[in-house]
Protein backbone atom coordinates (compact mmCIF):
# COMPACT_ATOMS: atom_id res chain seq x y z
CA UNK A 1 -35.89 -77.04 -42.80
CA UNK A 2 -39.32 -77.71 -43.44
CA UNK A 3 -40.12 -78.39 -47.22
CA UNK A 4 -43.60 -77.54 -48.46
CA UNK A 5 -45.82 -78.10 -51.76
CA UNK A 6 -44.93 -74.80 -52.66
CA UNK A 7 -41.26 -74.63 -51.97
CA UNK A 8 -38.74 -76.30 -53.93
CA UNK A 9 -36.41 -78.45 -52.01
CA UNK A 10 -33.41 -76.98 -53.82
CA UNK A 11 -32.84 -74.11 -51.66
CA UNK A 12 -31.17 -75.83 -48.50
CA UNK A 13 -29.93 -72.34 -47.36
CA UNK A 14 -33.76 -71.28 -46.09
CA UNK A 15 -34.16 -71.40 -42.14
CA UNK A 16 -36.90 -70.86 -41.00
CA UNK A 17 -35.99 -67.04 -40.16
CA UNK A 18 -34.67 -66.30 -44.01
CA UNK A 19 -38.08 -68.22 -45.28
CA UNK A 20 -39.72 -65.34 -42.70
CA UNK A 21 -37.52 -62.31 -44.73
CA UNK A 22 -38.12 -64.18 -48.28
CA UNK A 23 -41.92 -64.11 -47.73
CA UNK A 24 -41.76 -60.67 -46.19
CA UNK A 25 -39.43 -59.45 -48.74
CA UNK A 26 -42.67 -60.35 -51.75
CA UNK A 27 -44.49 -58.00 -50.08
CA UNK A 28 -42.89 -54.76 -49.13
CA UNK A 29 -41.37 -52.50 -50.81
CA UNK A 30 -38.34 -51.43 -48.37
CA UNK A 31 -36.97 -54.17 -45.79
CA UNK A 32 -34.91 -52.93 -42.92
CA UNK A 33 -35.14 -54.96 -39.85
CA UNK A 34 -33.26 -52.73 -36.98
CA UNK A 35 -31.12 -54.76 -35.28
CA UNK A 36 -30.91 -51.91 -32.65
CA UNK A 37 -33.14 -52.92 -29.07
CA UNK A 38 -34.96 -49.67 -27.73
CA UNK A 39 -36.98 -49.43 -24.91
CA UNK A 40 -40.85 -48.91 -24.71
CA UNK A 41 -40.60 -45.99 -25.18
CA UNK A 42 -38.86 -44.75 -27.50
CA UNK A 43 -42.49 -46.17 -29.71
CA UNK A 44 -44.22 -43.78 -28.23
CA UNK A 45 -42.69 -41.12 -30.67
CA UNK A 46 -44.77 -43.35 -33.10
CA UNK A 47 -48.15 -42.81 -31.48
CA UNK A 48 -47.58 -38.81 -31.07
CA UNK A 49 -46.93 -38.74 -34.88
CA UNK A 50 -49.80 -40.86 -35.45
CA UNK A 51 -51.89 -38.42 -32.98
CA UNK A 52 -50.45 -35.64 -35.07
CA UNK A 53 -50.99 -37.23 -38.79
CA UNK A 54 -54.95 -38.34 -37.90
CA UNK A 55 -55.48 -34.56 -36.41
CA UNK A 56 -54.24 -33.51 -40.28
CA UNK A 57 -56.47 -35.88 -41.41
CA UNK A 58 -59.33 -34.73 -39.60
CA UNK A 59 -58.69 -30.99 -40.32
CA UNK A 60 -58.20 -31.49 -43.97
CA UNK A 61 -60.88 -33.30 -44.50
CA UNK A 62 -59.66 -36.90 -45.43
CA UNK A 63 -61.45 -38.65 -43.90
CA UNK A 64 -64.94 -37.46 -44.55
CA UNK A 65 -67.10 -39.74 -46.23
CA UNK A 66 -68.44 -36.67 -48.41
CA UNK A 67 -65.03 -35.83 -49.84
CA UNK A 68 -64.48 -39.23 -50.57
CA UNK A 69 -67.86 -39.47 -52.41
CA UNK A 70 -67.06 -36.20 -54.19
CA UNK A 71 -63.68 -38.09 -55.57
CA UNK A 72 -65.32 -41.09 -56.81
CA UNK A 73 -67.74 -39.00 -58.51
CA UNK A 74 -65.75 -36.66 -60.23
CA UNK A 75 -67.10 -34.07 -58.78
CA UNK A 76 -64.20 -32.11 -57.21
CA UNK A 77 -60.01 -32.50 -57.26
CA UNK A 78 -59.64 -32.37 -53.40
CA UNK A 79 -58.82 -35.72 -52.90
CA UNK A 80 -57.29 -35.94 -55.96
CA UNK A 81 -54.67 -32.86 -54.69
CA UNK A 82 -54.32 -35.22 -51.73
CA UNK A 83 -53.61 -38.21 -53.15
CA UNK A 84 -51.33 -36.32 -56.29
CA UNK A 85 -48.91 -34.44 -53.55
CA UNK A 86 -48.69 -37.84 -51.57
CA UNK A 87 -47.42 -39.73 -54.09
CA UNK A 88 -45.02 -36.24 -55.55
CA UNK A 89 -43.46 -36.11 -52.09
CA UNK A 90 -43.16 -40.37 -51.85
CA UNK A 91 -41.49 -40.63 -55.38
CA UNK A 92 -39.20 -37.21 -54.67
CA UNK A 93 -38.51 -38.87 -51.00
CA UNK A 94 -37.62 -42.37 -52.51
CA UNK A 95 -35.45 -40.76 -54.99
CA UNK A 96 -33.68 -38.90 -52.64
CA UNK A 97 -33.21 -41.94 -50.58
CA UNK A 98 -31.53 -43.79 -53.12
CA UNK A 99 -29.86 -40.99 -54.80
CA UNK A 100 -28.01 -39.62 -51.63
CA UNK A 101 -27.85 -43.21 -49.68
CA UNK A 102 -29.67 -42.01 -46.71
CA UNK A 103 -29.71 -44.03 -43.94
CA UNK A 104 -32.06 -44.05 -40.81
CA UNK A 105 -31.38 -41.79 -37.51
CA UNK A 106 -29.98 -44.50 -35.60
CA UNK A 107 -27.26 -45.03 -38.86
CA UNK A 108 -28.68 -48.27 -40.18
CA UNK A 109 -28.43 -48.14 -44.50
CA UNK A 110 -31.95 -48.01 -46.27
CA UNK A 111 -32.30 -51.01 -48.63
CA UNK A 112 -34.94 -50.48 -51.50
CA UNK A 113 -35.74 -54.27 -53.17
CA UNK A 114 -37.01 -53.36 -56.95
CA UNK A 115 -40.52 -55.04 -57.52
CA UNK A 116 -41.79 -56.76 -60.40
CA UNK A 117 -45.36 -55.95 -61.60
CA UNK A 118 -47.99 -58.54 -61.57
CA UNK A 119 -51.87 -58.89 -62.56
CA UNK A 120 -53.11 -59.50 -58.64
CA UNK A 121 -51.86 -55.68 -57.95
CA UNK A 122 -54.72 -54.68 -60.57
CA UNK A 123 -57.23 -57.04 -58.72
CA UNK A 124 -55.87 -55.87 -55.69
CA UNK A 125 -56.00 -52.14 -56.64
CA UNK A 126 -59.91 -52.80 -57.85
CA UNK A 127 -61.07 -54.06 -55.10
CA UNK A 128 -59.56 -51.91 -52.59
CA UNK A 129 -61.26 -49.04 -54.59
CA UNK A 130 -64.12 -50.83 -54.34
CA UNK A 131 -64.36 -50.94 -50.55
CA UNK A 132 -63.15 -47.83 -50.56
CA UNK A 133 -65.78 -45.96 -52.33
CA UNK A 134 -68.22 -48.22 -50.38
CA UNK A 135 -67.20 -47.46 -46.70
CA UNK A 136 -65.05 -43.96 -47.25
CA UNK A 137 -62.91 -45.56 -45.23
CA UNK A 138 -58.86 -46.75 -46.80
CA UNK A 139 -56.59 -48.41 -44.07
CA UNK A 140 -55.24 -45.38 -42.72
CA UNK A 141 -57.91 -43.07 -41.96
CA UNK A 142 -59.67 -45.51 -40.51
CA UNK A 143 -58.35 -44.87 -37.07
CA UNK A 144 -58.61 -41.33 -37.31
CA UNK A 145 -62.38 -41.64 -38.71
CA UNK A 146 -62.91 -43.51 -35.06
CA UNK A 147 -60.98 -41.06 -33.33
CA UNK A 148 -62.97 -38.47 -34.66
CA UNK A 149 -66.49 -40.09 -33.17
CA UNK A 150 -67.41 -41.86 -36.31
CA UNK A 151 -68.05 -45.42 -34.23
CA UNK A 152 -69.75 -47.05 -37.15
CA UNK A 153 -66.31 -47.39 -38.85
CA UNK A 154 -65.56 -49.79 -36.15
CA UNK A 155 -67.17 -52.49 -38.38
CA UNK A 156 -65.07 -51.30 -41.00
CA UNK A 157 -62.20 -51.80 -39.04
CA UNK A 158 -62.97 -55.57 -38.08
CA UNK A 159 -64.27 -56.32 -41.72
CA UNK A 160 -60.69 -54.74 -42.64
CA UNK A 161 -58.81 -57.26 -39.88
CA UNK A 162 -60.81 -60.02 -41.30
CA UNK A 163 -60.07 -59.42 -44.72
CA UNK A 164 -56.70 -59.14 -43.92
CA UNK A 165 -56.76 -62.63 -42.10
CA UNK A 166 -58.10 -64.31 -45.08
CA UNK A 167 -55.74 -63.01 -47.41
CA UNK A 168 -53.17 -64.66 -44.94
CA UNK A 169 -54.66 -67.64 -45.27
CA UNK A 170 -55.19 -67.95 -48.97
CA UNK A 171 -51.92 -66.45 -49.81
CA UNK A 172 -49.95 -69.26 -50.74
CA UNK A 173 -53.26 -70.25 -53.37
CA UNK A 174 -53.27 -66.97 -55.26
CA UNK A 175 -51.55 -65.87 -58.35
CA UNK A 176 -48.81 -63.38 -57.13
């Protein structure tokens, strides 16, 4: 085992594959590594439902910089429909997940890790709003924004893989 600053040499049961999952585990909310090998393949039912979810995007107007505008402005509850049925149909789906102890198609259980809240999630939160009211452009829309002939986004995209890149490497230095 490698011991670090950060890490407390009292924990002689981390390899490095569990100090992976423990890192991992800070960040998500639901952790379910498949053990199951697939081909290919079988990911490509991934990109036709990603095809599928950035053509509802397009059509309902998601991703246009307007409606976004409109939103931060308070000038009309589209987005705010959006947003308000997304997070209904997450908290109803969750519930339902834990309630009925669903488990994936393939049979593997669903484990749901509770989370503790923390000041950096407000930061977090404020400054994603921030670039989001900015650019009209949040993580997942992004794609469809470029799929949809809006090329300028493209710097979006990088400055969004950059960002992310940083985080990585200050992680360990901020307050989580």
């Amino acid at each position: 085992m490698i011991a670090t600053e950060m890490e407390p040499k009292t924990k002689p049961y981390l390899t490095e594959t569990n100090r992976d999952f423990e890192v991992r585990s800070l960040d998500a909310l639901c952790i379910n590594e498949s053990e199951l090998k697939h081909p290919w393949y079988h990911n490509l039912k991934y990109l036709f439902i990603g095809i599928l979810f950035g053509i509802i995007l397009v059509k309902a107007e998601i991703i246009s910089w307007f409606r976004i505008q409109e939103m931060f402005r308070l000038e009309s509850f589209h987005m705010y429909g959006v947003i308000g049925s997304a997070v209904l149909v997450g908290v109803i789906s969750v519930w339902l997940i834990r309630k009925l102890k669903l488990k994936t198609i393939y049979g593997e259980s669903i484990v749901i890790n509770p989370k503790q809240f923390n000041k950096g999630q407000v930061f977090g939160g404020l400054l994603f709003g921030v670039g989001w009211a900015l650019t009209g452009a949040c993580p997942g829309p992004i794609f469809a924004q470029i799929g949809a002939g809006f090329t300028v986004v493209i710097l979006v995209f990088l400055s969004a893989i950059a960002g992310t890149w940083v985080y990585g490497l200050f992680r360990d230095k901020l307050p989580h």
